[in-house]
PDB file of N, CA and C in Angstrom:
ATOM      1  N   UNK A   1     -16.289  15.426 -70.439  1.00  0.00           N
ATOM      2  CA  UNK A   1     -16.583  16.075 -69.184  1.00  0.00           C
ATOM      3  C   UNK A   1     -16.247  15.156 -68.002  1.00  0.00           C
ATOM      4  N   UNK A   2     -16.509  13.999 -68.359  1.00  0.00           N
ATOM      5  CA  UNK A   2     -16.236  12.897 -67.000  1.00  0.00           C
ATOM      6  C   UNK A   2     -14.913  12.558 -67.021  1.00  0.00           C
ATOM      7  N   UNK A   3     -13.870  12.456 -67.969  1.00  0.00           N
ATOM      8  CA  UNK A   3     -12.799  12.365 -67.973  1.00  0.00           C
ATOM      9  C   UNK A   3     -11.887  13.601 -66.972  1.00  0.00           C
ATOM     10  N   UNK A   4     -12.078  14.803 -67.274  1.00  0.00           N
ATOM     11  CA  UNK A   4     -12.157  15.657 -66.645  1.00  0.00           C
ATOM     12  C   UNK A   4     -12.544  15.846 -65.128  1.00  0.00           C
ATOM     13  N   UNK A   5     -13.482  15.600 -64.830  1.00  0.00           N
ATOM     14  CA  UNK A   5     -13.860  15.759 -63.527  1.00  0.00           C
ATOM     15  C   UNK A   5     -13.017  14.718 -62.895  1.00  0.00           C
ATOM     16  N   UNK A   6     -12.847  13.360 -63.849  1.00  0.00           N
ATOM     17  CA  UNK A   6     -11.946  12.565 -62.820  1.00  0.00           C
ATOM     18  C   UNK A   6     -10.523  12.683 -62.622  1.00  0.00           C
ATOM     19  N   UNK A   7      -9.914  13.820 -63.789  1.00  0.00           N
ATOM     20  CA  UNK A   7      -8.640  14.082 -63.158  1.00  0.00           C
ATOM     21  C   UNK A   7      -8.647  14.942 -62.191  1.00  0.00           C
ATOM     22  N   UNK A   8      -9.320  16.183 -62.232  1.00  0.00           N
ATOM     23  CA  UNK A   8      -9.297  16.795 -61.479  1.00  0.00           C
ATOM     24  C   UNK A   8      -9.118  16.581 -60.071  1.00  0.00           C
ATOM     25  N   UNK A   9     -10.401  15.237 -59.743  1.00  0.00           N
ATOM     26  CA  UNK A   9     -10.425  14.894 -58.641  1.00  0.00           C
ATOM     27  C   UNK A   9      -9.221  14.232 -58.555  1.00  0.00           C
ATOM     28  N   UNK A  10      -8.824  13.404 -58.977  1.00  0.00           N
ATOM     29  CA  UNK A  10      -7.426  12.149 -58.876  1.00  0.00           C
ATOM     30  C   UNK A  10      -6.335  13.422 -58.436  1.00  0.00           C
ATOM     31  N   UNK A  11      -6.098  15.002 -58.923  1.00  0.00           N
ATOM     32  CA  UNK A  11      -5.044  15.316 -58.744  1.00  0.00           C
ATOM     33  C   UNK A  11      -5.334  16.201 -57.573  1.00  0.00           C
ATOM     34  N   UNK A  12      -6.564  16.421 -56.908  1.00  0.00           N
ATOM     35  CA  UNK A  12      -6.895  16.879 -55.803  1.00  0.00           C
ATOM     36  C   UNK A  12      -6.609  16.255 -54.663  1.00  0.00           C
ATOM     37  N   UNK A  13      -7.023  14.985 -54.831  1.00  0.00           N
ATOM     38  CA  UNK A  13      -6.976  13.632 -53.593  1.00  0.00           C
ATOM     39  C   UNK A  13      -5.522  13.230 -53.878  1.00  0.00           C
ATOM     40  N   UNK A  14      -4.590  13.432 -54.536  1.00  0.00           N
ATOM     41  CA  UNK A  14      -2.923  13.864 -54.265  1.00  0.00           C
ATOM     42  C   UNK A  14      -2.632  14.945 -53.466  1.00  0.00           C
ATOM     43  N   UNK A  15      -2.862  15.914 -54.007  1.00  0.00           N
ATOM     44  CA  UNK A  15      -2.541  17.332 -53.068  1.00  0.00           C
ATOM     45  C   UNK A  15      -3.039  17.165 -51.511  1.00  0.00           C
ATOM     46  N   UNK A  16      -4.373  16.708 -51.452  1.00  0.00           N
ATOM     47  CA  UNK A  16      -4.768  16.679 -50.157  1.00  0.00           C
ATOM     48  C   UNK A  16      -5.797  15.466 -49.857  1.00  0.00           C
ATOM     49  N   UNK A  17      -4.840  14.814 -49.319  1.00  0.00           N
ATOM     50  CA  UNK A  17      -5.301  12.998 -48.899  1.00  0.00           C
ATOM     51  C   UNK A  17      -6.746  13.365 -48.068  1.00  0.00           C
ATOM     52  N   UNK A  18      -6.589  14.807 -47.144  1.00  0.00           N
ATOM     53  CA  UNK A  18      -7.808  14.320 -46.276  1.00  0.00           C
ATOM     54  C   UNK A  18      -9.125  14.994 -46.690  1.00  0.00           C
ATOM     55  N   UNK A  19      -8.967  15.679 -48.209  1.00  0.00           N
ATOM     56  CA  UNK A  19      -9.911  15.761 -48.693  1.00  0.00           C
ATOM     57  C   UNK A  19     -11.150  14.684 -49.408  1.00  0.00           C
ATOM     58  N   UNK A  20     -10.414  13.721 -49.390  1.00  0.00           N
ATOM     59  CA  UNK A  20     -11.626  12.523 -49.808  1.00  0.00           C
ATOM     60  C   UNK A  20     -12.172  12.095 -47.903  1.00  0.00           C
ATOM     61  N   UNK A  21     -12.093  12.303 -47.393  1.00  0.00           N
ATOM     62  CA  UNK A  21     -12.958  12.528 -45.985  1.00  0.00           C
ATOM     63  C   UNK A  21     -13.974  13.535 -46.284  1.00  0.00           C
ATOM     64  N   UNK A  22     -13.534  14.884 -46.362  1.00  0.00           N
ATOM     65  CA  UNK A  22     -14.730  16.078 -47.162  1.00  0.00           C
ATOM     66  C   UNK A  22     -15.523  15.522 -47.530  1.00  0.00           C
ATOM     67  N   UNK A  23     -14.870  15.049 -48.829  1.00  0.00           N
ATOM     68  CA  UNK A  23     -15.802  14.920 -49.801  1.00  0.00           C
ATOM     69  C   UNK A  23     -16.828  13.807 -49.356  1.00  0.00           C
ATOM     70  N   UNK A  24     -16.426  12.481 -49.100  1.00  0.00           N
ATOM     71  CA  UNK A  24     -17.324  11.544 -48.694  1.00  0.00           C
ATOM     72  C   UNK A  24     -18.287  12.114 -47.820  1.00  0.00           C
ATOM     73  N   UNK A  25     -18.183  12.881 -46.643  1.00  0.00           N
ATOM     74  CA  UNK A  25     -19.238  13.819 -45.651  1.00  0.00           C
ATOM     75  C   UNK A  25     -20.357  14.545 -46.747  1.00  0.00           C
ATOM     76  N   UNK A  26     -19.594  15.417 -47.803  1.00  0.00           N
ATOM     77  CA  UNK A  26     -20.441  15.874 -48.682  1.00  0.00           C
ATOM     78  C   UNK A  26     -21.608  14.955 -49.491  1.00  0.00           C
ATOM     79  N   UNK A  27     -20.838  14.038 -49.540  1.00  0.00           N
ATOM     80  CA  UNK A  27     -21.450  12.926 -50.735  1.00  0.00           C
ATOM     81  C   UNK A  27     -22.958  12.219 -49.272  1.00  0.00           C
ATOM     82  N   UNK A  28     -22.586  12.336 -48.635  1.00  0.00           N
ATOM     83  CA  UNK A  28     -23.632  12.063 -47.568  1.00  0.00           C
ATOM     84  C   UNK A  28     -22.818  10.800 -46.481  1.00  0.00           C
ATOM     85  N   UNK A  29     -21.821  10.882 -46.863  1.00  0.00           N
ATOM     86  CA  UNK A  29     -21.107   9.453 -45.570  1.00  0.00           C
ATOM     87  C   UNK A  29     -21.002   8.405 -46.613  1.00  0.00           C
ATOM     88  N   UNK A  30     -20.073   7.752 -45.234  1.00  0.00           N
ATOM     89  CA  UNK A  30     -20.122   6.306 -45.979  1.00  0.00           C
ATOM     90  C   UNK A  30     -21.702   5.383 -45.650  1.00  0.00           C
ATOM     91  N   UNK A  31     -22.020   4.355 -46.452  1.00  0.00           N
ATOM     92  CA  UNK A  31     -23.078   4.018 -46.645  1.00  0.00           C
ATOM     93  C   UNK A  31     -23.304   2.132 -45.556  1.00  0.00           C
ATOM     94  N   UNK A  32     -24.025   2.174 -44.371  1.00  0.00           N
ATOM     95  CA  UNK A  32     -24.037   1.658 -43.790  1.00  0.00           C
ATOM     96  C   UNK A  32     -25.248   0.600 -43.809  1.00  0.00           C
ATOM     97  N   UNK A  33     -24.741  -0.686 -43.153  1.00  0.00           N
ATOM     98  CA  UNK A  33     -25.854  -1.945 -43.649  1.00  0.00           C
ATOM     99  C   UNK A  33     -25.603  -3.284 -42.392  1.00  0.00           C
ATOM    100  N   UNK A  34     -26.501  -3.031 -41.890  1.00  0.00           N
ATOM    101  CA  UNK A  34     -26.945  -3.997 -41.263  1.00  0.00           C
ATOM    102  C   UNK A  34     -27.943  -5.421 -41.261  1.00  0.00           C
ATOM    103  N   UNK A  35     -27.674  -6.540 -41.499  1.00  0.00           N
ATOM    104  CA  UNK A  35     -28.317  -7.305 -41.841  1.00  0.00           C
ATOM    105  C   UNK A  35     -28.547  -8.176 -41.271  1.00  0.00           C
ATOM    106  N   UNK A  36     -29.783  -9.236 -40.844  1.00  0.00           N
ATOM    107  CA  UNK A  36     -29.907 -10.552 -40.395  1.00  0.00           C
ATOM    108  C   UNK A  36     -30.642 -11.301 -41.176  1.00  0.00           C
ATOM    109  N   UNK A  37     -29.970 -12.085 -41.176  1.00  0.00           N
ATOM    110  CA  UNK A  37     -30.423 -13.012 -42.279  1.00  0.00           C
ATOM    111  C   UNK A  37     -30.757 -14.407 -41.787  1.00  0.00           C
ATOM    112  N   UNK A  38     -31.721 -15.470 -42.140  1.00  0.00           N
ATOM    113  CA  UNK A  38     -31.742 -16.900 -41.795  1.00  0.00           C
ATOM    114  C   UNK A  38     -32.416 -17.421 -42.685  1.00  0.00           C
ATOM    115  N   UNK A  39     -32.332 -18.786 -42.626  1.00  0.00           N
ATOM    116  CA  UNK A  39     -33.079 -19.600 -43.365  1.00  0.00           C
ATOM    117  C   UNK A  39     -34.575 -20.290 -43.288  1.00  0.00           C
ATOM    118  N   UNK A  40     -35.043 -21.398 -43.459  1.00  0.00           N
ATOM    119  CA  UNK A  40     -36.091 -21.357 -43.522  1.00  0.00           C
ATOM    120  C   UNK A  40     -36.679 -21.837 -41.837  1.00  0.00           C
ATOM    121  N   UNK A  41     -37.674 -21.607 -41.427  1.00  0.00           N
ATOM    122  CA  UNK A  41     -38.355 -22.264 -39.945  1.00  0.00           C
ATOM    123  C   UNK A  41     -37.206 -21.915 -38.804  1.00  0.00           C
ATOM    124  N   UNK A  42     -36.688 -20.501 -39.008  1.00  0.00           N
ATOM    125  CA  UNK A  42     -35.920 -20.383 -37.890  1.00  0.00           C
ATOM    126  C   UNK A  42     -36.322 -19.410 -37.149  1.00  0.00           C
ATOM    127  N   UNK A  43     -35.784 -19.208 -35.853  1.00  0.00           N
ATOM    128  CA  UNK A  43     -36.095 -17.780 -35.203  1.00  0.00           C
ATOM    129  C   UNK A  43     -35.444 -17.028 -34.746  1.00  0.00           C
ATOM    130  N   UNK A  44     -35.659 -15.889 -35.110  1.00  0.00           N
ATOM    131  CA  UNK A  44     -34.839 -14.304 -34.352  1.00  0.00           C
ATOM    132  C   UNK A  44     -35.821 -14.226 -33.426  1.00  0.00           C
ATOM    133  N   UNK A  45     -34.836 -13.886 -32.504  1.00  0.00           N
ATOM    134  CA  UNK A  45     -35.474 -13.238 -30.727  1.00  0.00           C
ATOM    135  C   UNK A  45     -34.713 -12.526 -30.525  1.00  0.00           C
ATOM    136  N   UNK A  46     -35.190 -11.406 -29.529  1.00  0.00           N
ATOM    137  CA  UNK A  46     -34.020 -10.370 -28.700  1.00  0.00           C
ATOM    138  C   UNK A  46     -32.911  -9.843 -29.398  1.00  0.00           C
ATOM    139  N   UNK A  47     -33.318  -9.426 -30.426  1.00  0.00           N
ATOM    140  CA  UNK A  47     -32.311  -8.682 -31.473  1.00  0.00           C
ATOM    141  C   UNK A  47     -32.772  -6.860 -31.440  1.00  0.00           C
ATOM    142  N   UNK A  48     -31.472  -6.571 -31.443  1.00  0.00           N
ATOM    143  CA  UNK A  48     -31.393  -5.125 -31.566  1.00  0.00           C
ATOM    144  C   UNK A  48     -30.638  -4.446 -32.340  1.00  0.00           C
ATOM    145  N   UNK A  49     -30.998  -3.851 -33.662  1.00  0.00           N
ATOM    146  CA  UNK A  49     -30.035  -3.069 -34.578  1.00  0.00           C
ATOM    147  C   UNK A  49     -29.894  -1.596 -34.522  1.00  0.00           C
ATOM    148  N   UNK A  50     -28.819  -1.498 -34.355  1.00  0.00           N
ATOM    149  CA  UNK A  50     -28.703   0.330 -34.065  1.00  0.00           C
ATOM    150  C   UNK A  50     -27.295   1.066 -34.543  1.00  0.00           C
ATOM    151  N   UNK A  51     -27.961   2.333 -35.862  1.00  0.00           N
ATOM    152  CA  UNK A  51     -27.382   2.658 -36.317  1.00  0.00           C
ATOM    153  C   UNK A  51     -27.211   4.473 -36.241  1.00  0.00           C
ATOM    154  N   UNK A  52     -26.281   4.555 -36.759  1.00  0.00           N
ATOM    155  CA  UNK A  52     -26.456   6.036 -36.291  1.00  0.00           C
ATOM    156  C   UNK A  52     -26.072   6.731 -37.985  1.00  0.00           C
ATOM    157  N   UNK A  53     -26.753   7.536 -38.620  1.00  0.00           N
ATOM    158  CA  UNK A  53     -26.670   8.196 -39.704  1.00  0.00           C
ATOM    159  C   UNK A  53     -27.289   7.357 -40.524  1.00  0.00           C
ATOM    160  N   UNK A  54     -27.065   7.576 -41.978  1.00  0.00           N
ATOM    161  CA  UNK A  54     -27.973   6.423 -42.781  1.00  0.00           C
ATOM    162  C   UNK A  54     -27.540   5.308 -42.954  1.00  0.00           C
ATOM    163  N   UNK A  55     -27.879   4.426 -43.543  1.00  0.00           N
ATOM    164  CA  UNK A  55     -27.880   3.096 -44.228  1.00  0.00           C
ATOM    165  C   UNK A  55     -29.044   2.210 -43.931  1.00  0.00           C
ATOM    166  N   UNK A  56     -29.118   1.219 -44.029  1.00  0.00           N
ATOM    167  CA  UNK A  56     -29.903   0.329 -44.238  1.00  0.00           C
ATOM    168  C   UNK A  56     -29.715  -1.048 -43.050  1.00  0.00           C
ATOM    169  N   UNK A  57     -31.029  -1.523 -42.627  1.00  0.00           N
ATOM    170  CA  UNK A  57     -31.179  -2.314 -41.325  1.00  0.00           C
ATOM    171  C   UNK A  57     -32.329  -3.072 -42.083  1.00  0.00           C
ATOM    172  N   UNK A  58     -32.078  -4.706 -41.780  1.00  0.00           N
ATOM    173  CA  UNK A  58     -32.858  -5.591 -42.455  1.00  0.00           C
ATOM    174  C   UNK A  58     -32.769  -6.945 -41.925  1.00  0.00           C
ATOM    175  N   UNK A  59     -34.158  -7.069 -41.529  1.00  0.00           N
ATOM    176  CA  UNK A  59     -33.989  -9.160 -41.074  1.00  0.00           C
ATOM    177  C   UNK A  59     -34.788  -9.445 -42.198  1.00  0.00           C
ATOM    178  N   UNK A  60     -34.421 -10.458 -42.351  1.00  0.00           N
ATOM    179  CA  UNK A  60     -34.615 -11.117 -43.466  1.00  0.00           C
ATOM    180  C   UNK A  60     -34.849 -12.981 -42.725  1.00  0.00           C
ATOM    181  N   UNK A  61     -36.075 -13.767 -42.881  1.00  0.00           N
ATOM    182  CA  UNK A  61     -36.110 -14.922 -42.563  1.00  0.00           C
ATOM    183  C   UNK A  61     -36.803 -15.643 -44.070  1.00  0.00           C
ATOM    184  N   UNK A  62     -36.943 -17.061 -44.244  1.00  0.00           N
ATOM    185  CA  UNK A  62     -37.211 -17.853 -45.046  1.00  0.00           C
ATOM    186  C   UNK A  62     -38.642 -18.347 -44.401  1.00  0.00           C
ATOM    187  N   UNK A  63     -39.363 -19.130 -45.203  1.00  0.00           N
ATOM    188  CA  UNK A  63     -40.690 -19.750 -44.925  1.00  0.00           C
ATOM    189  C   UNK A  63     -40.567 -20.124 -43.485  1.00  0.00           C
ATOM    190  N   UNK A  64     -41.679 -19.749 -42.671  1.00  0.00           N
ATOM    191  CA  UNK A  64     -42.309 -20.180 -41.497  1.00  0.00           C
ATOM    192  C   UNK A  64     -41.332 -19.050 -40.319  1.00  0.00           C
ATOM    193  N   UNK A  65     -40.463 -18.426 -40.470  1.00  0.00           N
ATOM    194  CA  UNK A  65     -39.484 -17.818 -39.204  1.00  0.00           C
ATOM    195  C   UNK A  65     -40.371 -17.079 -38.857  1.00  0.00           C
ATOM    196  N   UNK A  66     -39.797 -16.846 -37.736  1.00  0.00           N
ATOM    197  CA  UNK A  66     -40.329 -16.106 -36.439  1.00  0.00           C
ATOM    198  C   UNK A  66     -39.591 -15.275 -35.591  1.00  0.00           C
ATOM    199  N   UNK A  67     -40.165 -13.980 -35.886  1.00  0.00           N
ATOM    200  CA  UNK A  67     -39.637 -12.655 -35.399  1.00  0.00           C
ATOM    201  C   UNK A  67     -39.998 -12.483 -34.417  1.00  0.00           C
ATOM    202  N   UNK A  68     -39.378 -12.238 -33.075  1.00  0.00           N
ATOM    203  CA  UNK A  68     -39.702 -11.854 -31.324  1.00  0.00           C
ATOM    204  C   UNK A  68     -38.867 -11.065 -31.240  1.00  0.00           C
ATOM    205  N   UNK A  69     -39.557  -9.653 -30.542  1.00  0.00           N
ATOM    206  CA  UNK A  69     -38.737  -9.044 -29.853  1.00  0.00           C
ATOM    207  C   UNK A  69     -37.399  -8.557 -30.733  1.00  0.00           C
ATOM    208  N   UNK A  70     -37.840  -7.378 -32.354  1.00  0.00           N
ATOM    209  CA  UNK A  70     -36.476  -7.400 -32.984  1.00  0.00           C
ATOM    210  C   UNK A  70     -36.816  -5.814 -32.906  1.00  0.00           C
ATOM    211  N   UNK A  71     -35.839  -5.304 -32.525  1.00  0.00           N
ATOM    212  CA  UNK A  71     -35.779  -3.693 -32.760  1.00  0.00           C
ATOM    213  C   UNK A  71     -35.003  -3.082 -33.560  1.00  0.00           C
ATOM    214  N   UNK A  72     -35.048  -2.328 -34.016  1.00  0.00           N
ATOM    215  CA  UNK A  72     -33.962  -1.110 -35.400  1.00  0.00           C
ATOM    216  C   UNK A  72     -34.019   0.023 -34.981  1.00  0.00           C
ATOM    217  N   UNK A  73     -33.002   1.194 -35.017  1.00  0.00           N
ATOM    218  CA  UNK A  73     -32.854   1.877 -34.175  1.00  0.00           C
ATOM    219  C   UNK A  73     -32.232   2.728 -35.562  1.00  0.00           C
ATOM    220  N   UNK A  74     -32.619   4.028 -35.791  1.00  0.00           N
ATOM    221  CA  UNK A  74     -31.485   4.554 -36.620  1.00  0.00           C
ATOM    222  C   UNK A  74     -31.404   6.565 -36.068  1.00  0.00           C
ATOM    223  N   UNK A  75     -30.838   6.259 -35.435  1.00  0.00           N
ATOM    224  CA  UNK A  75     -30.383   8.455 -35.482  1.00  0.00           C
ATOM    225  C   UNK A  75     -29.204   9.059 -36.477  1.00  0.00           C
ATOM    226  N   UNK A  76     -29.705  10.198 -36.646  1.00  0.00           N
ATOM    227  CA  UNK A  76     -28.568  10.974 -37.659  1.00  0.00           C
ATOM    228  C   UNK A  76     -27.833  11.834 -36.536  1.00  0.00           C
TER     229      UNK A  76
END
Protein backbone atom coordinates (compact mmCIF):
# COMPACT_ATOMS: atom_id res chain seq x y z
CA UNK A 1 0.00 0.00 0.00
CA UNK A 2 2.87 2.47 0.80
CA UNK A 3 4.73 1.58 -2.16
CA UNK A 4 1.81 2.61 -4.02
CA UNK A 5 0.81 5.69 -2.55
CA UNK A 6 4.41 6.70 -3.16
CA UNK A 7 4.27 6.26 -6.78
CA UNK A 8 1.37 7.67 -7.22
CA UNK A 9 2.46 10.66 -5.54
CA UNK A 10 6.14 10.71 -7.30
CA UNK A 11 4.08 10.57 -10.69
CA UNK A 12 1.69 13.34 -9.63
CA UNK A 13 4.47 15.84 -8.40
CA UNK A 14 5.82 15.18 -12.23
CA UNK A 15 2.66 16.06 -13.90
CA UNK A 16 2.18 19.00 -11.67
CA UNK A 17 5.27 20.58 -9.84
CA UNK A 18 2.88 23.05 -8.07
CA UNK A 19 0.98 20.50 -6.59
CA UNK A 20 3.43 19.66 -3.77
CA UNK A 21 2.60 23.46 -2.63
CA UNK A 22 -1.24 21.95 -2.28
CA UNK A 23 -0.34 19.41 -0.78
CA UNK A 24 2.12 20.81 1.86
CA UNK A 25 -0.96 23.62 2.71
CA UNK A 26 -3.04 20.40 3.14
CA UNK A 27 -0.52 18.61 5.22
CA UNK A 28 -0.81 21.82 7.49
CA UNK A 29 2.37 24.07 6.06
CA UNK A 30 5.68 23.96 6.33
CA UNK A 31 6.75 23.48 9.94
CA UNK A 32 8.32 26.53 11.64
CA UNK A 33 10.96 26.98 14.66
CA UNK A 34 12.24 29.53 16.37
CA UNK A 35 14.84 29.24 18.89
CA UNK A 36 17.12 30.96 21.54
CA UNK A 37 19.37 29.30 22.98
CA UNK A 38 22.43 30.12 25.63
CA UNK A 39 24.56 28.79 27.92
CA UNK A 40 25.07 28.77 31.37
CA UNK A 41 24.76 32.39 33.72
CA UNK A 42 23.75 34.29 30.71
CA UNK A 43 21.04 36.73 29.83
CA UNK A 44 18.22 37.27 27.35
CA UNK A 45 16.68 40.78 27.46
CA UNK A 46 14.40 42.55 24.99
CA UNK A 47 13.72 39.65 22.85
CA UNK A 48 10.78 39.25 20.67
CA UNK A 49 9.65 36.07 18.73
CA UNK A 50 6.96 36.29 16.21
CA UNK A 51 5.50 33.85 14.18
CA UNK A 52 2.72 33.58 12.06
CA UNK A 53 0.94 29.98 11.55
CA UNK A 54 2.37 27.06 13.49
CA UNK A 55 5.60 25.92 14.68
CA UNK A 56 7.41 26.15 17.58
CA UNK A 57 9.12 29.28 19.68
CA UNK A 58 11.62 28.43 22.48
CA UNK A 59 14.37 30.12 24.82
CA UNK A 60 16.16 27.91 26.19
CA UNK A 61 19.04 29.14 28.97
CA UNK A 62 21.55 26.92 31.14
CA UNK A 63 22.00 27.18 35.07
CA UNK A 64 21.50 30.62 36.65
CA UNK A 65 20.16 32.71 33.09
CA UNK A 66 18.03 35.31 33.17
CA UNK A 67 15.00 36.03 31.22
CA UNK A 68 13.88 40.02 30.88
CA UNK A 69 11.52 41.24 28.90
CA UNK A 70 11.11 37.99 26.27
CA UNK A 71 7.93 37.89 24.24
CA UNK A 72 6.45 35.04 21.66
CA UNK A 73 4.00 36.00 19.49
CA UNK A 74 2.25 33.34 17.29
CA UNK A 75 -1.05 34.13 14.79
CA UNK A 76 -2.51 31.75 12.22
Amino acid sequence: MQQMLTQILAKRLEEAPDFSKELLAMLGGEKRLQEIIVGNESTIKNVRQAMAGSGTQTIKGGDKTIVDNATQEQTQ
